[in-house]
N, C-alpha and C. Protein backbone atom coordinates (compact mmCIF):
# COMPACT_ATOMS: atom_id res chain seq x y z
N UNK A 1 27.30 -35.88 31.27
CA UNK A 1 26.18 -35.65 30.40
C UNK A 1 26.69 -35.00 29.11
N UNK A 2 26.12 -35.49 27.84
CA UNK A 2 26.43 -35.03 26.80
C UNK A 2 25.84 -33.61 25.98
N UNK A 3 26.38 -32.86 26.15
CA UNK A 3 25.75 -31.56 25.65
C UNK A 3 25.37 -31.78 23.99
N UNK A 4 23.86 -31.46 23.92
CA UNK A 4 23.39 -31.99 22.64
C UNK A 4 24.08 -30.08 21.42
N UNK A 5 24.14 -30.43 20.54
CA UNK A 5 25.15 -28.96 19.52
C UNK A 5 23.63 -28.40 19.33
N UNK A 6 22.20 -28.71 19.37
CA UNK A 6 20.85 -27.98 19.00
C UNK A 6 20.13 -27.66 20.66
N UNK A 7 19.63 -26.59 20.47
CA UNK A 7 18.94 -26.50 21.82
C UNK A 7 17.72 -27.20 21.98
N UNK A 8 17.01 -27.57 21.33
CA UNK A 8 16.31 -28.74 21.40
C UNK A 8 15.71 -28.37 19.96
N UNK A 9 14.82 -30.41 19.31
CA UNK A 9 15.12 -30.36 18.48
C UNK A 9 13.34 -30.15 18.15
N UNK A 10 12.93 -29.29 17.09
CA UNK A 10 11.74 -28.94 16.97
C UNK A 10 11.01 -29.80 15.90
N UNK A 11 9.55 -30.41 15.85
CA UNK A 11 8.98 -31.03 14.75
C UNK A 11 7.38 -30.05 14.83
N UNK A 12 7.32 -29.90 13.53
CA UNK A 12 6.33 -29.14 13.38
C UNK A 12 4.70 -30.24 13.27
N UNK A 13 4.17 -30.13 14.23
CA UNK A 13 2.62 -30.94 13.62
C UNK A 13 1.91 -30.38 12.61
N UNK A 14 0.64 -31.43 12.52
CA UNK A 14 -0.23 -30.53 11.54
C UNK A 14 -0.69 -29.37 11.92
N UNK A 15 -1.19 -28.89 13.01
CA UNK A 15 -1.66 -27.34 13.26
C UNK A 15 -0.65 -26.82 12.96
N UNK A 16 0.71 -26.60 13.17
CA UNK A 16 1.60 -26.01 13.18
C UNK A 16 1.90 -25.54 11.13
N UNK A 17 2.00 -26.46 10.85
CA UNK A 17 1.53 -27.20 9.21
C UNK A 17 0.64 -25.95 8.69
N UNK A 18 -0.90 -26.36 9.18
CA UNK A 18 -2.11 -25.18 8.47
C UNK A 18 -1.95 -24.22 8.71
N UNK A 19 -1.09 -23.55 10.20
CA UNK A 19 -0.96 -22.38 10.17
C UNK A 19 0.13 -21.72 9.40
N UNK A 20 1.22 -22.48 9.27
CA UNK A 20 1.97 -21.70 8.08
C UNK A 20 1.75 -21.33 6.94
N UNK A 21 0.71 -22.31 6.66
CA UNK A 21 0.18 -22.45 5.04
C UNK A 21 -0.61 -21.41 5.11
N UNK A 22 -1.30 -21.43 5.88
CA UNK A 22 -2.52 -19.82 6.29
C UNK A 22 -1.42 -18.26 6.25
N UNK A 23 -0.49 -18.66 7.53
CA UNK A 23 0.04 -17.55 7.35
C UNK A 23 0.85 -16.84 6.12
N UNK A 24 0.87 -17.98 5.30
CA UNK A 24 2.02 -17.71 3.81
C UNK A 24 0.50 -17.16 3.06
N UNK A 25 -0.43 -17.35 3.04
CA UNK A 25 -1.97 -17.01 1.73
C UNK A 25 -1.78 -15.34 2.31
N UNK A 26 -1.74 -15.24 3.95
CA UNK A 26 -2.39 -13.74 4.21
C UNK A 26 -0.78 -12.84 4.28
N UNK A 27 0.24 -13.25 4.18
CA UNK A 27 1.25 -12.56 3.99
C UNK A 27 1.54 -12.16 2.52
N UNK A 28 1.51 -13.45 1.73
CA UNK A 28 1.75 -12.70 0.42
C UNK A 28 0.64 -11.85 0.03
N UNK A 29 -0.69 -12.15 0.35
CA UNK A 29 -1.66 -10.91 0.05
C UNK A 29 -1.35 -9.65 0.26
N UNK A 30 -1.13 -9.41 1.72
CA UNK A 30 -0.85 -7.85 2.38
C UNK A 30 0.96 -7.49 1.37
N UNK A 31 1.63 -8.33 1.13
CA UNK A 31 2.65 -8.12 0.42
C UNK A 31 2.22 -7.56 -0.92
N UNK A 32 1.35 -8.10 -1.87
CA UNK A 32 1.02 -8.37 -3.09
C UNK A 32 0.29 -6.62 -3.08
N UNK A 33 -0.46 -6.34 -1.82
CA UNK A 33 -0.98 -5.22 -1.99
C UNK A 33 -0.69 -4.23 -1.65
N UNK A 34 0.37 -4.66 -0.91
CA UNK A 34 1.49 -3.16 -0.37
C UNK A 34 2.29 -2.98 -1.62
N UNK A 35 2.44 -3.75 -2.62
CA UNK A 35 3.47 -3.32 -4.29
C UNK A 35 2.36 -2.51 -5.02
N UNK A 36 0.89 -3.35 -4.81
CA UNK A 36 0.15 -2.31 -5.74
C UNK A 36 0.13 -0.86 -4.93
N UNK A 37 -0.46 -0.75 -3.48
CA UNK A 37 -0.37 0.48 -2.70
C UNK A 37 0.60 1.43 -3.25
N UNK A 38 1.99 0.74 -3.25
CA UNK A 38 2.85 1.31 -3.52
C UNK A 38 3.21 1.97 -5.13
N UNK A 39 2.64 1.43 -6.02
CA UNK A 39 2.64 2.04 -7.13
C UNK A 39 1.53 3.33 -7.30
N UNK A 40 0.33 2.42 -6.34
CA UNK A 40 -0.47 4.25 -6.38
C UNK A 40 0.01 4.81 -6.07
N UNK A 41 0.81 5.24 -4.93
CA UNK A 41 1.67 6.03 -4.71
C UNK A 41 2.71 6.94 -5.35
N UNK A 42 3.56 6.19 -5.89
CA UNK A 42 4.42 6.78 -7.03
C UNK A 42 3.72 7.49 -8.52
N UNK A 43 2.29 6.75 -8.55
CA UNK A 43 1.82 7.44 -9.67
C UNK A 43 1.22 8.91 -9.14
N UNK A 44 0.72 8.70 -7.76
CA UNK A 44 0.45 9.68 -7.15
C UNK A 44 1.22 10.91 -7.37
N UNK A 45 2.17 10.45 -7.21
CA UNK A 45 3.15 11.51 -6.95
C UNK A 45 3.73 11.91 -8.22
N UNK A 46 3.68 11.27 -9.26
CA UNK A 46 3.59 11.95 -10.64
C UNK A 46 3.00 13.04 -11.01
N UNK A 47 1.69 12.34 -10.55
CA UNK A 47 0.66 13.41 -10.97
C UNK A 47 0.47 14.43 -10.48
N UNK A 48 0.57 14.47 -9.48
CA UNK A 48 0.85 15.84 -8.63
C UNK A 48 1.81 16.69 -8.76
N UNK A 49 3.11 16.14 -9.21
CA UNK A 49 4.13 16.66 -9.77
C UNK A 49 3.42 17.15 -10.87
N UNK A 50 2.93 17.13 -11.75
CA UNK A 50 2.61 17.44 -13.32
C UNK A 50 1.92 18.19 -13.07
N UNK A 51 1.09 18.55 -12.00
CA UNK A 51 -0.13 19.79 -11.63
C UNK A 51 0.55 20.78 -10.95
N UNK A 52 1.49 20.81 -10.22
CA UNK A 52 1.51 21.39 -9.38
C UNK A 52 1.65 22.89 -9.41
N UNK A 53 1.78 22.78 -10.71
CA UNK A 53 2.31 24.95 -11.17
C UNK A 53 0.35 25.13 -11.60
N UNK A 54 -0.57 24.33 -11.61
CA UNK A 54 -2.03 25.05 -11.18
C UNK A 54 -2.53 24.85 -10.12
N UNK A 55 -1.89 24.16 -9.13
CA UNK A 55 -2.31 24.11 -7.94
C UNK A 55 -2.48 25.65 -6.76
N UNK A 56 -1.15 25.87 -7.27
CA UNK A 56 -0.38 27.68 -6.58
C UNK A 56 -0.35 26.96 -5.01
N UNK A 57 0.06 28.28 -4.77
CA UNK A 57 0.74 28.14 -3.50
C UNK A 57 -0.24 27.48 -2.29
N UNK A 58 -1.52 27.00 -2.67
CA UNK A 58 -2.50 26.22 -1.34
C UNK A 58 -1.82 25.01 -1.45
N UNK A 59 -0.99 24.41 -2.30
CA UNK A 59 -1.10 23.00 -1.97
C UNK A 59 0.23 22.90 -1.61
N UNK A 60 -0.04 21.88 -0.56
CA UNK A 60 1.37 21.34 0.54
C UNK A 60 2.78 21.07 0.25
N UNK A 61 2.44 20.80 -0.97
CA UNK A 61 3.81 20.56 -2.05
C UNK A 61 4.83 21.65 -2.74
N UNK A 62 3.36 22.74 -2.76
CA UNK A 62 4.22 23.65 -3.78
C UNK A 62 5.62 24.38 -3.35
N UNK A 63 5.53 24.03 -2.39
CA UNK A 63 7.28 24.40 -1.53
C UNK A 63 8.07 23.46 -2.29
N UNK A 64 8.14 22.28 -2.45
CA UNK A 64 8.79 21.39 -3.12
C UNK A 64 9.61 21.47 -4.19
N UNK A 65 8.34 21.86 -5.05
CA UNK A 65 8.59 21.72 -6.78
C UNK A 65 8.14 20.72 -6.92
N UNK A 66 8.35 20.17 -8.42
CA UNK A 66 7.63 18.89 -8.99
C UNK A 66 8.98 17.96 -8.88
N UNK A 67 10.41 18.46 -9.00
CA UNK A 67 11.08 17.74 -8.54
C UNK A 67 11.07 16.75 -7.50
N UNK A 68 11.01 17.66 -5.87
CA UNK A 68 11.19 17.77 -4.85
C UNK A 68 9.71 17.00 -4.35
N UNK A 69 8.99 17.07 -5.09
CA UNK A 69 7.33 16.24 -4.73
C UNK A 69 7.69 14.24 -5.38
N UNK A 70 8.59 14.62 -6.58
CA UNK A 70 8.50 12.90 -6.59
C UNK A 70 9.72 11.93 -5.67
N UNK A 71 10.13 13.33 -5.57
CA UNK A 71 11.87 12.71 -4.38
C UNK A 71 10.76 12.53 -3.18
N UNK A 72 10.01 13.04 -2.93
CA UNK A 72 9.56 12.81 -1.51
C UNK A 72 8.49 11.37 -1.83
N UNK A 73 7.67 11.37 -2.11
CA UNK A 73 7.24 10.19 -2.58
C UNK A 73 7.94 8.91 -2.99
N UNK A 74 8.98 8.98 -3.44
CA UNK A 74 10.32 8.21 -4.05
C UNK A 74 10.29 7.78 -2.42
N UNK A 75 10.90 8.98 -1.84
CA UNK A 75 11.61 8.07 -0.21
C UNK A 75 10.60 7.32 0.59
N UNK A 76 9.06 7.80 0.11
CA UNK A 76 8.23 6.75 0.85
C UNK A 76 8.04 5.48 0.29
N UNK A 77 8.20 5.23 -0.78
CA UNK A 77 7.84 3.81 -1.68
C UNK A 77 9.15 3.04 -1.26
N UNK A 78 10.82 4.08 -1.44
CA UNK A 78 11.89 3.32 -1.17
C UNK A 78 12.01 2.76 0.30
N UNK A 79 11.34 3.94 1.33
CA UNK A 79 11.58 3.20 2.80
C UNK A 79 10.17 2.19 3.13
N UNK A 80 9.56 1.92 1.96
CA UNK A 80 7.78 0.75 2.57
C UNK A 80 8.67 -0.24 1.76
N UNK A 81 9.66 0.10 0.45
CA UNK A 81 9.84 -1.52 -0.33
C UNK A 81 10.14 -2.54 0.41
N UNK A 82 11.23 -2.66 1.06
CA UNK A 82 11.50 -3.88 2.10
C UNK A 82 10.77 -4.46 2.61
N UNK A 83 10.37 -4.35 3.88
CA UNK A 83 9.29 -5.17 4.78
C UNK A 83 8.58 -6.00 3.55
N UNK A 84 7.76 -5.24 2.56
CA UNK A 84 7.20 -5.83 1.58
C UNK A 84 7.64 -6.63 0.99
N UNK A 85 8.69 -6.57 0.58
CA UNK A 85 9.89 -7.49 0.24
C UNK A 85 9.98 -8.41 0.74
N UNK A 86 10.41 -8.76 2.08
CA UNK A 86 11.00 -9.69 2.59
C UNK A 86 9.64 -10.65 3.59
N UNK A 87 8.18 -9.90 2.90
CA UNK A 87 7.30 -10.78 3.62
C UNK A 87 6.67 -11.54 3.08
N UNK A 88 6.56 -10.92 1.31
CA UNK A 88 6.81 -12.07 -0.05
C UNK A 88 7.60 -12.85 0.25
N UNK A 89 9.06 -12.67 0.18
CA UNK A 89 10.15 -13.83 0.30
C UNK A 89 9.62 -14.96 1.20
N UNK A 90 9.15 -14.31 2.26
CA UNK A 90 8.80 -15.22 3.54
C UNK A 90 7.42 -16.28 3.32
N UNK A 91 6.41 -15.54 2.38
CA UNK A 91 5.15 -16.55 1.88
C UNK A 91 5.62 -16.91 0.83
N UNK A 92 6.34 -16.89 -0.01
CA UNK A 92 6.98 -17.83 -1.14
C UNK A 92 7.71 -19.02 -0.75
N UNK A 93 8.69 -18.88 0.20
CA UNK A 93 9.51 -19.58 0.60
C UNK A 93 9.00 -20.49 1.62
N UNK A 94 8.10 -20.36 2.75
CA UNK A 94 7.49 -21.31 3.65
C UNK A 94 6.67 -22.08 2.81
N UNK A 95 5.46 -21.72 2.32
CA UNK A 95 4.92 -22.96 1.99
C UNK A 95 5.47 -24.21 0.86
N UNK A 96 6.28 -24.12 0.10
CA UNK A 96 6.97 -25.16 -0.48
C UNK A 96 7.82 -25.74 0.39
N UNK A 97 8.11 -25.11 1.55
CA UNK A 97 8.92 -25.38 2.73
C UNK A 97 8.37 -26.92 3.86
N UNK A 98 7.02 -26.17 3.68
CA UNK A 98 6.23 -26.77 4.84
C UNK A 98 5.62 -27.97 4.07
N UNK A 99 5.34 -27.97 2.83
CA UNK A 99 4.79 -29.08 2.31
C UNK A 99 5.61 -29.97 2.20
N UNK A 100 7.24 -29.62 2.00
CA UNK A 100 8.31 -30.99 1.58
C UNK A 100 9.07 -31.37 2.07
N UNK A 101 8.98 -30.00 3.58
CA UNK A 101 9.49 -30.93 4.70
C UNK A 101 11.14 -30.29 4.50
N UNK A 102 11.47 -28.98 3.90
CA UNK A 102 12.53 -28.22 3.54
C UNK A 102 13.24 -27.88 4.65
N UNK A 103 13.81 -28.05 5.48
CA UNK A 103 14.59 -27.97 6.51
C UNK A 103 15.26 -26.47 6.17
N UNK A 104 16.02 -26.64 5.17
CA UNK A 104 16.80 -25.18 4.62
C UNK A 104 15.92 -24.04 4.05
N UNK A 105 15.03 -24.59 3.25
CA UNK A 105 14.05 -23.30 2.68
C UNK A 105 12.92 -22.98 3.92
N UNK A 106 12.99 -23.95 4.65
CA UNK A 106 11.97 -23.11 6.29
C UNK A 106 13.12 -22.32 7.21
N UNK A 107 14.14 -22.30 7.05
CA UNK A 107 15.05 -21.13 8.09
C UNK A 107 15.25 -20.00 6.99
N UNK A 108 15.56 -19.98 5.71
CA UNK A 108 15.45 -19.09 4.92
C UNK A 108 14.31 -18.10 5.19
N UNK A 109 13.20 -19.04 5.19
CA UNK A 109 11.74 -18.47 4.95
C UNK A 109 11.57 -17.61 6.48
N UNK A 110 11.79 -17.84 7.35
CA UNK A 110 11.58 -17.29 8.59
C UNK A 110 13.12 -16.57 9.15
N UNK A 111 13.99 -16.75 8.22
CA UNK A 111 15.04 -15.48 8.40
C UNK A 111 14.04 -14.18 7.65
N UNK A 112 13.45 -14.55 6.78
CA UNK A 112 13.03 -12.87 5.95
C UNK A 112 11.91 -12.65 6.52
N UNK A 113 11.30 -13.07 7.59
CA UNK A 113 9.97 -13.00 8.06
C UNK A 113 10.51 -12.13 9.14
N UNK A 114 12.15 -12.96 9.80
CA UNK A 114 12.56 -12.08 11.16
C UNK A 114 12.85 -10.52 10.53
N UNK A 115 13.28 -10.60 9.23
CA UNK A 115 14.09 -9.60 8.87
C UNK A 115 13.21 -8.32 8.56
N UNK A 116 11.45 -8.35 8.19
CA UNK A 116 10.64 -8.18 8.22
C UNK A 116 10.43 -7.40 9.72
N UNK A 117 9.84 -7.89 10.53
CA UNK A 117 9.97 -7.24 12.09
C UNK A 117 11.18 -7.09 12.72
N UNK A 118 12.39 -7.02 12.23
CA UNK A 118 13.68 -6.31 12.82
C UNK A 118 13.56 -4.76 11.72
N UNK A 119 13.24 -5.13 10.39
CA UNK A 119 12.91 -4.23 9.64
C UNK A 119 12.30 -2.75 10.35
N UNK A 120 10.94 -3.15 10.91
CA UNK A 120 10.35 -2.23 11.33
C UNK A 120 10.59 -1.94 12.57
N UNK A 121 10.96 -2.43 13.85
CA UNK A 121 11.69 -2.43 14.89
C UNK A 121 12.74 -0.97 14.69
N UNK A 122 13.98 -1.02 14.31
CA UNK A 122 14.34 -0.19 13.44
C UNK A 122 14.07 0.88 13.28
N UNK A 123 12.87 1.34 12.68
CA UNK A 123 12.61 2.43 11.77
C UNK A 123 11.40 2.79 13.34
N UNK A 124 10.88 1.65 13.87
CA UNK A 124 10.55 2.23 15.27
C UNK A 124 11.30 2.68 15.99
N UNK A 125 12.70 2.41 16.63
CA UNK A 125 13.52 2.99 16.81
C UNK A 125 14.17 4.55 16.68
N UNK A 126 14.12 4.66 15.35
CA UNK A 126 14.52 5.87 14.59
C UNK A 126 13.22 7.12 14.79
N UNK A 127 11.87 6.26 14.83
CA UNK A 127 10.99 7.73 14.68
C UNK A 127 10.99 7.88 16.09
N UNK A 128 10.68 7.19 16.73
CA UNK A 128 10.85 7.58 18.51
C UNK A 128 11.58 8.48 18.90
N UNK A 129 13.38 8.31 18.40
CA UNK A 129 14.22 9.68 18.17
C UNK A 129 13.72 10.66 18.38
N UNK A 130 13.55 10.30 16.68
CA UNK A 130 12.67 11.88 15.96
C UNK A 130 12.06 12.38 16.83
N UNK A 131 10.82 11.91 17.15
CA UNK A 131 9.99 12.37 18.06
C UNK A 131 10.56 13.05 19.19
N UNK A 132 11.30 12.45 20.28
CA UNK A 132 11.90 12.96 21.47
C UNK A 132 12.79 13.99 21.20
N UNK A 133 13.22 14.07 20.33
CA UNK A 133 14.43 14.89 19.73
C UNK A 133 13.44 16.60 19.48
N UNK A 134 12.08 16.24 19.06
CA UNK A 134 10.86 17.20 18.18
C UNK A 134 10.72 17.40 19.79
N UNK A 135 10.37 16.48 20.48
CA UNK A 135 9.67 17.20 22.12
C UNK A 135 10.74 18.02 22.45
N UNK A 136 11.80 17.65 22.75
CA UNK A 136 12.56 18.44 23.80
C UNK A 136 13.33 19.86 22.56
N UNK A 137 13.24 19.83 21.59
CA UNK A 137 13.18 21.15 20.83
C UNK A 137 11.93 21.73 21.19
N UNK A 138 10.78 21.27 21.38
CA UNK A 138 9.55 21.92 21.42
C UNK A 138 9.56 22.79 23.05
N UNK A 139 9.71 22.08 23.92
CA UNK A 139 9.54 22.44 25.16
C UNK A 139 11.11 23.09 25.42
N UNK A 140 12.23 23.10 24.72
CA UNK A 140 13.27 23.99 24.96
C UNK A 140 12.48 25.57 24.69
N UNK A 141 12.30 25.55 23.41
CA UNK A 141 11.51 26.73 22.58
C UNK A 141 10.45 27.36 23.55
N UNK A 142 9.58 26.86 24.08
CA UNK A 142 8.32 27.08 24.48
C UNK A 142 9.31 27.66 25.82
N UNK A 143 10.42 27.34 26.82
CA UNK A 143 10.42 27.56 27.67
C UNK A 143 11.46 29.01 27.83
N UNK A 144 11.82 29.12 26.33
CA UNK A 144 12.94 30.22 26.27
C UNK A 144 11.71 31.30 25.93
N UNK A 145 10.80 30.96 25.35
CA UNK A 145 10.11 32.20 24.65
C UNK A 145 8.89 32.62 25.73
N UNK A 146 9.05 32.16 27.22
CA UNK A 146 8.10 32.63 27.98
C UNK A 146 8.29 33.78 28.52
């Protein structure tokens, strides 16, 4: 028997068809609005920076500085850019894909879609840590100070 070099060979129908095309309209949306999200954000954090010496010491930041308030904001826009990134790439790239029958621009398009949920996978990974790392400091603490 001849071992075929593809594990088997896939053809997309029309459902298969409308749903990409669907899924490329509602991806670049949530993409399109996670860049604007993301600029409120950073302006956010301007502005708050620019207040923050009348705020005084009630507001959450003023530990910071105005420096230290747009670095922190900075690391949230820099660690949301990706996913966002690469889920544009992914509704840009499928539907010209799916309409012309792109063999190469549909594995492109669904490499940045994977890269997208390995993205956050990841950073799920990492806060879980955090977290377990926060419990068992918590319940070390709690059990020394009884």
């Amino acid at each position: 028997m001849e071992q075929d070099t593809e594990l088997f060979k896939l053809e997309i129908d029309e459902t298969a068809k409308a749903t990409f095309l669907e899924m490329a309209r509602w991806t670049k949306f949530l993409a399109i609005m996670g860049f604007i999200f993301l600029g409120l954000i950073m302006i956010a954090g301007i502005v708050i920076a620019m207040f923050i010496d009348t705020m005084g010491a009630s507001s959450p930041f003023a530990a910071f500085g105005a420096v230290g308030t747009i670095l922190y904001f900075l690391v949230i826009v820099a660690v949301t850019f990706y996913p966002l990134y690469a889920l544009l790439r992914f509704s840009t790239g499928i539907k010209p894909a799916v309409k012309n029958a792109d063999k190469e621009r549909f594995n492109k398009a669904l490499k940045a879609l994977k890269n997208t949920f390995k993205y956050y996978g990841i950073m799920m990974i990492i806060f879980l840590g955090i977290y377990g790392a926060v419990i068992v400091v918590v319940a070390v603490t709690g059990m020394m100070n009884r």
